[in-house]
C-alpha atoms as a PDB file:
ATOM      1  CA  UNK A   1     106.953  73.252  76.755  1.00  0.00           C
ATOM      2  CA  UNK A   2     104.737  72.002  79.912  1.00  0.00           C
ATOM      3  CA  UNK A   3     102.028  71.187  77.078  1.00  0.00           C
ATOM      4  CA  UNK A   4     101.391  70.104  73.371  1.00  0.00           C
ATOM      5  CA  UNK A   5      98.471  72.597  72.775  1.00  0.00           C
ATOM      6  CA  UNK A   6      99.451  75.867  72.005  1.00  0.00           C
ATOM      7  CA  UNK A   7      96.884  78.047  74.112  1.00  0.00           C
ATOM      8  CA  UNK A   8      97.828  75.867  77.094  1.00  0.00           C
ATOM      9  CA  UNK A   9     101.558  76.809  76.132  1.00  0.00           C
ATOM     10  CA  UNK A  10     100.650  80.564  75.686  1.00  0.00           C
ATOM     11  CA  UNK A  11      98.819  80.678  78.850  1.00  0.00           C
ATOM     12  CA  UNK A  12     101.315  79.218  80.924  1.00  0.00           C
ATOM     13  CA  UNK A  13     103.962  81.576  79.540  1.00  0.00           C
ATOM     14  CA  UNK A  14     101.722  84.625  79.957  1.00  0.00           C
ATOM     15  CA  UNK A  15     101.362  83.727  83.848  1.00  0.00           C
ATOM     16  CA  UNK A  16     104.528  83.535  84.605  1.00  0.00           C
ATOM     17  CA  UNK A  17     105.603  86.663  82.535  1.00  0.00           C
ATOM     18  CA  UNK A  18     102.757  88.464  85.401  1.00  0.00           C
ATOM     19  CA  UNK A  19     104.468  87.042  88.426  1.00  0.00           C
ATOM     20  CA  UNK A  20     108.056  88.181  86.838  1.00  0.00           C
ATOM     21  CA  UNK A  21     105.870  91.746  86.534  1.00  0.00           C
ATOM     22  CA  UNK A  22     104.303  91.397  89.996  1.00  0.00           C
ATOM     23  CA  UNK A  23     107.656  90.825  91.713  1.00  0.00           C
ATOM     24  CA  UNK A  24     109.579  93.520  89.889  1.00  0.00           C
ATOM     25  CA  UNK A  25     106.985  96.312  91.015  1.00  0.00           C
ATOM     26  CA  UNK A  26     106.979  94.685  94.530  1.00  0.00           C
ATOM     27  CA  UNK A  27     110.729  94.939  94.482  1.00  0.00           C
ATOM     28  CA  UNK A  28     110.713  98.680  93.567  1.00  0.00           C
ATOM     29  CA  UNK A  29     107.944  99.866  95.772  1.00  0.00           C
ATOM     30  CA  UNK A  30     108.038  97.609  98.592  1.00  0.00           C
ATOM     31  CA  UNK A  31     110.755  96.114  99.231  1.00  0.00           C
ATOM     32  CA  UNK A  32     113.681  98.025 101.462  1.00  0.00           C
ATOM     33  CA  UNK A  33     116.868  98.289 100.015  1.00  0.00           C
ATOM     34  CA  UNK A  34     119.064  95.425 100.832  1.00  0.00           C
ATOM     35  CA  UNK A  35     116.539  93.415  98.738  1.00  0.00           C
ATOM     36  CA  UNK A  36     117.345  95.281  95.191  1.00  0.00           C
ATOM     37  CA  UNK A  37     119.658  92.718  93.668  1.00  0.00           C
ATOM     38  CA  UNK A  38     118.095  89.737  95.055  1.00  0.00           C
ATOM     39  CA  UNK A  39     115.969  87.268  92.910  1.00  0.00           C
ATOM     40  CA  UNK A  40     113.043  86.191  93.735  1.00  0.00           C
ATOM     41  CA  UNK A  41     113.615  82.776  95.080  1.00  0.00           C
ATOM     42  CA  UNK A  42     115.942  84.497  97.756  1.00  0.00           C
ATOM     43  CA  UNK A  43     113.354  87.110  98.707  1.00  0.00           C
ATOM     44  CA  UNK A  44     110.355  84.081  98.978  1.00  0.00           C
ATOM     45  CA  UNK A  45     112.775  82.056 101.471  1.00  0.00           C
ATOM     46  CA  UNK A  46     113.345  85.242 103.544  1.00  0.00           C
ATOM     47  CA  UNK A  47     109.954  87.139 103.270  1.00  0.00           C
ATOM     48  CA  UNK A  48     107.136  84.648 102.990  1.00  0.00           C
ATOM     49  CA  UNK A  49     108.666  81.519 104.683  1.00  0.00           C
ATOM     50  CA  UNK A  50     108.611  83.302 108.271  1.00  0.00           C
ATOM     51  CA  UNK A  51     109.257  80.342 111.053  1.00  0.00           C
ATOM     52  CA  UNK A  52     107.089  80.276 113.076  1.00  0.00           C
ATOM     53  CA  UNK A  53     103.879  79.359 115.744  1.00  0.00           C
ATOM     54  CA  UNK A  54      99.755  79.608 114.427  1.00  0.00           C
ATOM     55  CA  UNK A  55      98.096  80.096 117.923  1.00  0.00           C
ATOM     56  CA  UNK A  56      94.285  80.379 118.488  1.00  0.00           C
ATOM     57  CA  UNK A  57      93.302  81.386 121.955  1.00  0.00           C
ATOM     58  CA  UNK A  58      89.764  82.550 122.125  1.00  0.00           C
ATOM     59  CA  UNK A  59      91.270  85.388 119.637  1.00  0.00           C
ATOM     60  CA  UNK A  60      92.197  85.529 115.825  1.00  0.00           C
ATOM     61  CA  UNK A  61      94.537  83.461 114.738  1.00  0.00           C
ATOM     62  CA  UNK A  62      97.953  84.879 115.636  1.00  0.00           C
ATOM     63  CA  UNK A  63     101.334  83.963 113.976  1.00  0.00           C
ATOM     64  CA  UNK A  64     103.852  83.888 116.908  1.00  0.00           C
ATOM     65  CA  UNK A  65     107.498  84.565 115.471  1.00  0.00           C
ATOM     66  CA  UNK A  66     110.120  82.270 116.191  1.00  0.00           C
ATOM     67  CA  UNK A  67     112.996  83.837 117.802  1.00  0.00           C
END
């Protein structure tokens, strides 16, 4: 238990029970289908830890891929 108080406990529980929720319904609506039977740690590293360059050049802020 990350606490001794029991709402702090519940709330902390009930969070993580959403993101569980949240990534299963990303999984089955947006996710293509090599991802199906991987966890979530697996699709963070791939998906959301792109490599890559911020650049601002008189434009929005672009996110240049490395290759």
């Amino acid at each position: 238990m990350p606490c001794g108080q029991f709402e702090a406990n519940a709330s902390f529980f009930a969070t993580g029970v959403l993101a569980c929720n949240l990534f299963k319904l990303l999984d089955r609506r947006a996710l293509p289908g090599g991802y199906r039977r991987a966890r979530s740690g697996t699709v963070r590293h791939r998906l959301y830890r792109v490599a890559g360059r911020a650049a601002r050049t008189g434009r929005p802020l672009v996110l240049y891929r490395a290759s």
